[in-house]
PDB file of N, CA and C in Angstrom:
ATOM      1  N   UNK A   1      -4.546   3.986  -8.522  1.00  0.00           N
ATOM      2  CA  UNK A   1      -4.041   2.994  -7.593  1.00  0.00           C
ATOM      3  C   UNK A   1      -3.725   3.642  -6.248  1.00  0.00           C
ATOM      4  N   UNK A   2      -3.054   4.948  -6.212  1.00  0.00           N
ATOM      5  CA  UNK A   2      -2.751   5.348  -4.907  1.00  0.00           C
ATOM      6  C   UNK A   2      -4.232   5.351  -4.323  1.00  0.00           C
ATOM      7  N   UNK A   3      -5.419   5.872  -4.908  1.00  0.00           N
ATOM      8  CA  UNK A   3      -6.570   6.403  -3.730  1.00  0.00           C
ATOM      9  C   UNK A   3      -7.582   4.753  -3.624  1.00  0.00           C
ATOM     10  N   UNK A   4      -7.033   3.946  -3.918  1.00  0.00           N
ATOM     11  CA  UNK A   4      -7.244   2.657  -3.857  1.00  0.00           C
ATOM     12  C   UNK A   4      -6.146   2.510  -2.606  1.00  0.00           C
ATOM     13  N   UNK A   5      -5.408   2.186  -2.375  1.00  0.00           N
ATOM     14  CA  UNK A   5      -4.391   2.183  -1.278  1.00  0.00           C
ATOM     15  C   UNK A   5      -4.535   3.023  -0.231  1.00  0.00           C
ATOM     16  N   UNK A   6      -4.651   4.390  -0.156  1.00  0.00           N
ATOM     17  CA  UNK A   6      -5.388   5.053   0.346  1.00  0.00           C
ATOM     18  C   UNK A   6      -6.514   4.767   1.324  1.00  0.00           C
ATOM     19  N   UNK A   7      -7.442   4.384   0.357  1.00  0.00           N
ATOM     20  CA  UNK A   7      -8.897   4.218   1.104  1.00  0.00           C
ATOM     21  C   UNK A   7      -8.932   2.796   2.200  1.00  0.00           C
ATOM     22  N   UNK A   8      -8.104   1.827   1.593  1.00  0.00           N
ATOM     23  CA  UNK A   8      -7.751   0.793   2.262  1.00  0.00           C
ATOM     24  C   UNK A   8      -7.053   1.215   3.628  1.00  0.00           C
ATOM     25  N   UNK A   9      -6.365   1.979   3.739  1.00  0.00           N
ATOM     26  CA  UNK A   9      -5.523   2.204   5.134  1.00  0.00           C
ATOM     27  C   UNK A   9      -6.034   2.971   5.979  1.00  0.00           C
ATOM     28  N   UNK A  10      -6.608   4.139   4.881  1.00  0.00           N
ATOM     29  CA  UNK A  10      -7.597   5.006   5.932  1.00  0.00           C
ATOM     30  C   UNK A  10      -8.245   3.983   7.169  1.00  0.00           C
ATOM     31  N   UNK A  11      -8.994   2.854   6.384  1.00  0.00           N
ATOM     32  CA  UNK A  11      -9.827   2.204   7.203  1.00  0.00           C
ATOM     33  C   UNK A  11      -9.002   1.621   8.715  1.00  0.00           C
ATOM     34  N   UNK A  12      -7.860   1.487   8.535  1.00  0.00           N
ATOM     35  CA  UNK A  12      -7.328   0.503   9.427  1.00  0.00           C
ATOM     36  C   UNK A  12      -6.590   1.368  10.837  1.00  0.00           C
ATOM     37  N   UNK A  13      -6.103   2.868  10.474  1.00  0.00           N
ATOM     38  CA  UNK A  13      -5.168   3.848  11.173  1.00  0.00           C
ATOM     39  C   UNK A  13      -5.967   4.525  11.865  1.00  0.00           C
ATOM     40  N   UNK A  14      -5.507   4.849  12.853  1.00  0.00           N
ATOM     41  CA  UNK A  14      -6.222   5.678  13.980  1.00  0.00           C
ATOM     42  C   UNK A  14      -5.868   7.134  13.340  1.00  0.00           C
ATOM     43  N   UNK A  15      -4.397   7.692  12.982  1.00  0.00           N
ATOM     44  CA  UNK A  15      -3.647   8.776  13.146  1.00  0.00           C
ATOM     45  C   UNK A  15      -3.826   9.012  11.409  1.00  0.00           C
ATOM     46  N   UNK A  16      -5.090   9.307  10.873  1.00  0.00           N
ATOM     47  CA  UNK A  16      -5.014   9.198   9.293  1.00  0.00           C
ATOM     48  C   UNK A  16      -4.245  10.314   8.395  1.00  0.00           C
ATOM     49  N   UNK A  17      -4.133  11.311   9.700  1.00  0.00           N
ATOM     50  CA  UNK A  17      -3.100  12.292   8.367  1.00  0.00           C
ATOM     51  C   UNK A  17      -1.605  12.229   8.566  1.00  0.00           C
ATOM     52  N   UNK A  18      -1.366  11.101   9.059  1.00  0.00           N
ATOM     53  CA  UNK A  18       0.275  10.540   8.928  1.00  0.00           C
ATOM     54  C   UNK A  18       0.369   9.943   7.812  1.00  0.00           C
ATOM     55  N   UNK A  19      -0.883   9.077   7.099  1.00  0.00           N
ATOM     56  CA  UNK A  19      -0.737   8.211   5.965  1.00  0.00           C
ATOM     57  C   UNK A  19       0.115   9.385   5.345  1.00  0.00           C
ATOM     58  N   UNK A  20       1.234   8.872   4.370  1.00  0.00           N
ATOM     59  CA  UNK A  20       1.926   9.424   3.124  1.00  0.00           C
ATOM     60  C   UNK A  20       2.184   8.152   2.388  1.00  0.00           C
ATOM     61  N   UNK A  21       1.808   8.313   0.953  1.00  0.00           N
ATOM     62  CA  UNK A  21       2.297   7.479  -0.258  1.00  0.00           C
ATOM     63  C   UNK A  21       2.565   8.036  -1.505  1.00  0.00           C
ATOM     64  N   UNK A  22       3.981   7.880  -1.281  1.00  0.00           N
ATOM     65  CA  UNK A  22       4.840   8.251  -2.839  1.00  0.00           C
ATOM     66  C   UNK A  22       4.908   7.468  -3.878  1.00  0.00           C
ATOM     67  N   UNK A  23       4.561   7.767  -4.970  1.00  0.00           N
ATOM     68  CA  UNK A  23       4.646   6.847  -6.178  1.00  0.00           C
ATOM     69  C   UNK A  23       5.953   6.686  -7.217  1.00  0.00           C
ATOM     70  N   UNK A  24       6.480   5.542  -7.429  1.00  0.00           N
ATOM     71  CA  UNK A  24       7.694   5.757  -7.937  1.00  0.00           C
ATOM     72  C   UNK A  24       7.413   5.719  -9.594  1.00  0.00           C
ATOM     73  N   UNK A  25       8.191   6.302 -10.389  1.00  0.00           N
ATOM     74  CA  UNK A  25       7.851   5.884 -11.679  1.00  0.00           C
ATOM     75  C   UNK A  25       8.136   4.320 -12.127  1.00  0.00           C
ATOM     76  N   UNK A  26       7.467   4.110 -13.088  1.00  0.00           N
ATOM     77  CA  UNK A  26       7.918   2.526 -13.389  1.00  0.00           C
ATOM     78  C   UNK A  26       9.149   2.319 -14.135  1.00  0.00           C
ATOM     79  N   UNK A  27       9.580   0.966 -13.562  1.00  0.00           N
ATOM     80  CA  UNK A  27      11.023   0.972 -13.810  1.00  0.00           C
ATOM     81  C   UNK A  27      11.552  -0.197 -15.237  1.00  0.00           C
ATOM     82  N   UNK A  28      12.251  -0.289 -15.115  1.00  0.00           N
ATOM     83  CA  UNK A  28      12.655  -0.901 -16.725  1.00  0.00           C
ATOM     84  C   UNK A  28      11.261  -2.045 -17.305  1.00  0.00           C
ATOM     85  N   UNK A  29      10.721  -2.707 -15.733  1.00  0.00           N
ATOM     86  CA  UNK A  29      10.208  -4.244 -16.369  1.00  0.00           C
ATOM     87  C   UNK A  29       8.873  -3.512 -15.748  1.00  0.00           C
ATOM     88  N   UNK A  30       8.391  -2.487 -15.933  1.00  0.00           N
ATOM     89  CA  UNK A  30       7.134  -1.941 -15.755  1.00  0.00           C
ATOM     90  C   UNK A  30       6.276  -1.889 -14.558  1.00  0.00           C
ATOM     91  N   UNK A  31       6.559  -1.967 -13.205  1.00  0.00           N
ATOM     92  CA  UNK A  31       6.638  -2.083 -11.912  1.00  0.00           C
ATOM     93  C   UNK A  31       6.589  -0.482 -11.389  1.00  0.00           C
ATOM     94  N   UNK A  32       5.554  -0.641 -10.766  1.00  0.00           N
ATOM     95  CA  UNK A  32       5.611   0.722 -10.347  1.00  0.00           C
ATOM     96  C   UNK A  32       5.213   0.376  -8.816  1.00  0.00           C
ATOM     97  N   UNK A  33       6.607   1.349  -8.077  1.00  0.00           N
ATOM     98  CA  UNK A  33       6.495   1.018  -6.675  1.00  0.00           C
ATOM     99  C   UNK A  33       5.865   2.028  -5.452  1.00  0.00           C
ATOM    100  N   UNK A  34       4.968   1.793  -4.914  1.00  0.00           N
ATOM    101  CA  UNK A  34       4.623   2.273  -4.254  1.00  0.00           C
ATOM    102  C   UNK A  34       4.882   2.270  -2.754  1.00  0.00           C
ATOM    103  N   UNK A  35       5.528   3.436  -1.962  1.00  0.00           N
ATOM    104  CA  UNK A  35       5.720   3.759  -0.757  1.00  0.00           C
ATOM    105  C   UNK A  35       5.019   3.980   0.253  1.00  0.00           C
ATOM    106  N   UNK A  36       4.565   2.989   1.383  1.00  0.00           N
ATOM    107  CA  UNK A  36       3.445   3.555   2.436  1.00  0.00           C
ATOM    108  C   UNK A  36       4.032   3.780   3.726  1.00  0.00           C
ATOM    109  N   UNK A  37       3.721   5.454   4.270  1.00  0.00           N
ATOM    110  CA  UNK A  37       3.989   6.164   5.500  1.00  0.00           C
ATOM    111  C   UNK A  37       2.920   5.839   6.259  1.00  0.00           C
ATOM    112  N   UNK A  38       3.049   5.473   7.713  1.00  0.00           N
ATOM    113  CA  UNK A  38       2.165   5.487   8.622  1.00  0.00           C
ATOM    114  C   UNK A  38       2.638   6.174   9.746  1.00  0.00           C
ATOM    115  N   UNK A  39       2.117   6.796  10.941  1.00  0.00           N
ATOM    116  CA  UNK A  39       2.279   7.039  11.985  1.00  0.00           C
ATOM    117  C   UNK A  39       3.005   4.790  12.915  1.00  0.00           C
ATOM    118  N   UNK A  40       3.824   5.536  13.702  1.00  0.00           N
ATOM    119  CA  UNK A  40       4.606   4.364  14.585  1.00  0.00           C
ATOM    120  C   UNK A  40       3.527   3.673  15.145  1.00  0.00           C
ATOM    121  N   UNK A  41       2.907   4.283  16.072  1.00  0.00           N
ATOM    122  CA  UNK A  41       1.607   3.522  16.416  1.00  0.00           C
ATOM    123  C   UNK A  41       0.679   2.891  15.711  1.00  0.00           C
ATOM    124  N   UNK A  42       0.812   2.999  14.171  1.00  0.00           N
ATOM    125  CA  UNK A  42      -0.537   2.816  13.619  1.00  0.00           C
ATOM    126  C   UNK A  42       0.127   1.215  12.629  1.00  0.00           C
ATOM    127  N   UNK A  43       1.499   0.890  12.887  1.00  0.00           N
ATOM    128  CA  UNK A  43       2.756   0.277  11.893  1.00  0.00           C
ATOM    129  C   UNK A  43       2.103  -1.177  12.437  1.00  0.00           C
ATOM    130  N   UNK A  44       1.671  -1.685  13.394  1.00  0.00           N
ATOM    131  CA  UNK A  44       1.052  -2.965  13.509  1.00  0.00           C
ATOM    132  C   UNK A  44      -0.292  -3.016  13.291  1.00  0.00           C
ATOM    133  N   UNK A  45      -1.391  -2.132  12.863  1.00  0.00           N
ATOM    134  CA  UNK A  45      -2.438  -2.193  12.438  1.00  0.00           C
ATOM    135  C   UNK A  45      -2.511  -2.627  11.295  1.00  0.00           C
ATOM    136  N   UNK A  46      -1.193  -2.374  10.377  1.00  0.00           N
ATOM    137  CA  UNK A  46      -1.301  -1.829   8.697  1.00  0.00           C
ATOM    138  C   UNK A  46      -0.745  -3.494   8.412  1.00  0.00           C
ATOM    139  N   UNK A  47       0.180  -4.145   9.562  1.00  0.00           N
ATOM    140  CA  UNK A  47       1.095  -4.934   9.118  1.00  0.00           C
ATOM    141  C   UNK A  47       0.012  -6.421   9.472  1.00  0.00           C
ATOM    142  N   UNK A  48      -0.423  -6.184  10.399  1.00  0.00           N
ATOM    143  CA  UNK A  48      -1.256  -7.411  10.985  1.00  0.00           C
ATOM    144  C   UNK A  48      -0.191  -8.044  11.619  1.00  0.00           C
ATOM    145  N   UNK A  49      -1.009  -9.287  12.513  1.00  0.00           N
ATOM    146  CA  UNK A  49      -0.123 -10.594  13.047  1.00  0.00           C
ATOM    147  C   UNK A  49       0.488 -11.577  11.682  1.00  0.00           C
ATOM    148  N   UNK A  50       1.729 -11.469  11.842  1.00  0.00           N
ATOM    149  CA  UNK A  50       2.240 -12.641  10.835  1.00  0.00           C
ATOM    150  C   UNK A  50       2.263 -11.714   9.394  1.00  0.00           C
ATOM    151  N   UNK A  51       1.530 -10.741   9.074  1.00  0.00           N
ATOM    152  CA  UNK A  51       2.555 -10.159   7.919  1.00  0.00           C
ATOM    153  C   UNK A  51       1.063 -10.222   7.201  1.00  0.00           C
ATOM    154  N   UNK A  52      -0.065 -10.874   8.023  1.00  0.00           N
ATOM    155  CA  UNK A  52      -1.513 -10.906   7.458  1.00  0.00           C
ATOM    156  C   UNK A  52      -2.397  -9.540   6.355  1.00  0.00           C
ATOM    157  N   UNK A  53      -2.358  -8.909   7.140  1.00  0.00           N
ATOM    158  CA  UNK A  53      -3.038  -7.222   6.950  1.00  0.00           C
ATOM    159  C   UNK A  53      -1.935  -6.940   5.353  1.00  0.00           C
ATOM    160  N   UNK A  54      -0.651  -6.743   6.097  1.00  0.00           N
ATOM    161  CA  UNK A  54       0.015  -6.531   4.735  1.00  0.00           C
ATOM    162  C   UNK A  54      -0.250  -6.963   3.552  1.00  0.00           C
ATOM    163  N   UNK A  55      -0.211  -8.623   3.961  1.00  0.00           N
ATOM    164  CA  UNK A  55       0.032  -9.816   2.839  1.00  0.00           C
ATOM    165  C   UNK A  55      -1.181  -9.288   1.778  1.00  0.00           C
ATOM    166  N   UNK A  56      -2.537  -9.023   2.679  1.00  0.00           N
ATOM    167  CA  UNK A  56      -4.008  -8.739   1.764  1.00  0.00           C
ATOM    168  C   UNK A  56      -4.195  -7.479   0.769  1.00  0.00           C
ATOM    169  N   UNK A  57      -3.051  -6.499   1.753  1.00  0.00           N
ATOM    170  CA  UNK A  57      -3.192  -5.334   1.104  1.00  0.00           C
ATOM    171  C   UNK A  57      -2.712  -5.328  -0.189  1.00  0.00           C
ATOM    172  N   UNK A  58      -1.670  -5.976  -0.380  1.00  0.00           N
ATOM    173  CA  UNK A  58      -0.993  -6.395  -1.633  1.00  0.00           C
ATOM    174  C   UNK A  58      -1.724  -6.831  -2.433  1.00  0.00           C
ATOM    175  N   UNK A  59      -2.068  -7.899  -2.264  1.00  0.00           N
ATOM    176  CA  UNK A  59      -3.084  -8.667  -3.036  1.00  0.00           C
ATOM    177  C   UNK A  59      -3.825  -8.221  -3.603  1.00  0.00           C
ATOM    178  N   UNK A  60      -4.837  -6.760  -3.056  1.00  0.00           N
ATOM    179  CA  UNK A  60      -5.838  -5.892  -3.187  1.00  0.00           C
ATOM    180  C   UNK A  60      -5.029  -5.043  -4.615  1.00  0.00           C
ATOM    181  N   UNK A  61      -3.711  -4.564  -4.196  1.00  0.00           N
ATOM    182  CA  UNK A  61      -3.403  -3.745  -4.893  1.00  0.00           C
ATOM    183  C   UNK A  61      -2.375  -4.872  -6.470  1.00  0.00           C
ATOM    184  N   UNK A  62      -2.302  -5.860  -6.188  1.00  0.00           N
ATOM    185  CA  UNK A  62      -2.309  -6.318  -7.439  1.00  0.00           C
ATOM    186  C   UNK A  62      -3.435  -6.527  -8.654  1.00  0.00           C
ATOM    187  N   UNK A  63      -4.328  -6.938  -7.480  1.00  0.00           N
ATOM    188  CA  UNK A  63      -5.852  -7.073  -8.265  1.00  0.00           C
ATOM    189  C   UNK A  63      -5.999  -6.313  -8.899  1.00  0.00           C
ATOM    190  N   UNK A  64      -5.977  -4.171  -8.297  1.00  0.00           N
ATOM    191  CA  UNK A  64      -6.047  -3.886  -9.232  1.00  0.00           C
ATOM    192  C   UNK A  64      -5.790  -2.749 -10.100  1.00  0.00           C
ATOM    193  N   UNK A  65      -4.256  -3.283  -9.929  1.00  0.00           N
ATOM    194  CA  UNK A  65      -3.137  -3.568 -11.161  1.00  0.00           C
ATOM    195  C   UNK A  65      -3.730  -3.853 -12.295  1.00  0.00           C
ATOM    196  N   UNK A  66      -3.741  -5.532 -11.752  1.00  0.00           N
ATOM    197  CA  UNK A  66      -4.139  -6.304 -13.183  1.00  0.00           C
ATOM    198  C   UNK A  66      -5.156  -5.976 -13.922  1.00  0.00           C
ATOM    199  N   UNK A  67      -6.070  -5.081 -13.785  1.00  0.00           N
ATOM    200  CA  UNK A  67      -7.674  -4.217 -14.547  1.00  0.00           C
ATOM    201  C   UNK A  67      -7.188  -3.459 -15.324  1.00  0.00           C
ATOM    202  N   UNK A  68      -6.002  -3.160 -14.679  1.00  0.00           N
ATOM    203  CA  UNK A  68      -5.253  -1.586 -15.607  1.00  0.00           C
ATOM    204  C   UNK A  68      -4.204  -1.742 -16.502  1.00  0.00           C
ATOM    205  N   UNK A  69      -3.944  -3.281 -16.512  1.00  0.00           N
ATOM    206  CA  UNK A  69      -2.547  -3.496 -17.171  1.00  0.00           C
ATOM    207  C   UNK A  69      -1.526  -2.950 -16.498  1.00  0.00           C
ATOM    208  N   UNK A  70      -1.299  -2.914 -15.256  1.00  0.00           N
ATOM    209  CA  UNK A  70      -0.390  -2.417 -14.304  1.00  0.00           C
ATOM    210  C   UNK A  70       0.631  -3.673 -13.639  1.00  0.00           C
ATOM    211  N   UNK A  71       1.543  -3.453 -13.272  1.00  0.00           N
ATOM    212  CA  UNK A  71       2.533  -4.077 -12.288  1.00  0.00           C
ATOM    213  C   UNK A  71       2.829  -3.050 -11.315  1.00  0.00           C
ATOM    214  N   UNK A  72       2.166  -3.464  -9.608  1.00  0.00           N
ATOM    215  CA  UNK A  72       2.868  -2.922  -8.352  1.00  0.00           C
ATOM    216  C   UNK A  72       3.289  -3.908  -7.746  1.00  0.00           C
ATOM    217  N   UNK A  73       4.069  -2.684  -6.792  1.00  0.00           N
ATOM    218  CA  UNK A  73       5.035  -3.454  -5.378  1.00  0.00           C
ATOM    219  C   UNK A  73       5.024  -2.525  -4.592  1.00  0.00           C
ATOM    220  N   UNK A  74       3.923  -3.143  -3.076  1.00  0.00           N
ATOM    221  CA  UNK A  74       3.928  -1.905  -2.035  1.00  0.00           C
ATOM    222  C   UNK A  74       4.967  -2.282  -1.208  1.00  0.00           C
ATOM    223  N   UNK A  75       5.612  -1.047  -0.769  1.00  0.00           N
ATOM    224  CA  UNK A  75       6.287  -1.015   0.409  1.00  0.00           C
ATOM    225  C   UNK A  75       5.889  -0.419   1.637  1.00  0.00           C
ATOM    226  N   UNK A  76       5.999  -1.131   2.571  1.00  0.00           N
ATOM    227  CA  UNK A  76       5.414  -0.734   4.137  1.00  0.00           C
ATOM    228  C   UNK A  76       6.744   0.109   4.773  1.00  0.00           C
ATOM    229  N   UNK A  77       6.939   1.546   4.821  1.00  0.00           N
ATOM    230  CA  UNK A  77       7.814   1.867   5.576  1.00  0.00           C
ATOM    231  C   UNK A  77       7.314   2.307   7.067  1.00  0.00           C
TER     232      UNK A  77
END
């Protein structure tokens, strides 16, 4: 899942070796959370207008979750 997340942002960031993503272990109800670092400049590329870019990335990374029998939750820091 991270180099799935990964490859997705690569595409979008100018500044690609700022990307950092920490993986949290999963927590009681099986959720495993994932942390995304970007460079400041690169924080409205990742986010889109209206929460768009984000909203998809999620989506992407539930999709696939669900192949793996997984539960995520990205966070945009």
């Amino acid at each position: 899942m991270k180099e799935l997340l990964y490859s997705i942002v690569e595409g979008l960031v100018e500044d690609k070796t700022a990307i950092k993503i920490e993986e949290d272990a999963p927590n009681e109800e099986g959720i495993t959370v994932y942390h995304l670092h970007v460079a400041q400049n690169d924080m409205g590329r990742v986010i889109g207008k209206q929460g768009r870019i984000a909203k998809a990335i999620r989506t992407l990374m539930r999709a696939g979750a669900a192949r793996n029998d997984m539960k995520v939750l990205l966070e945009i820091e």
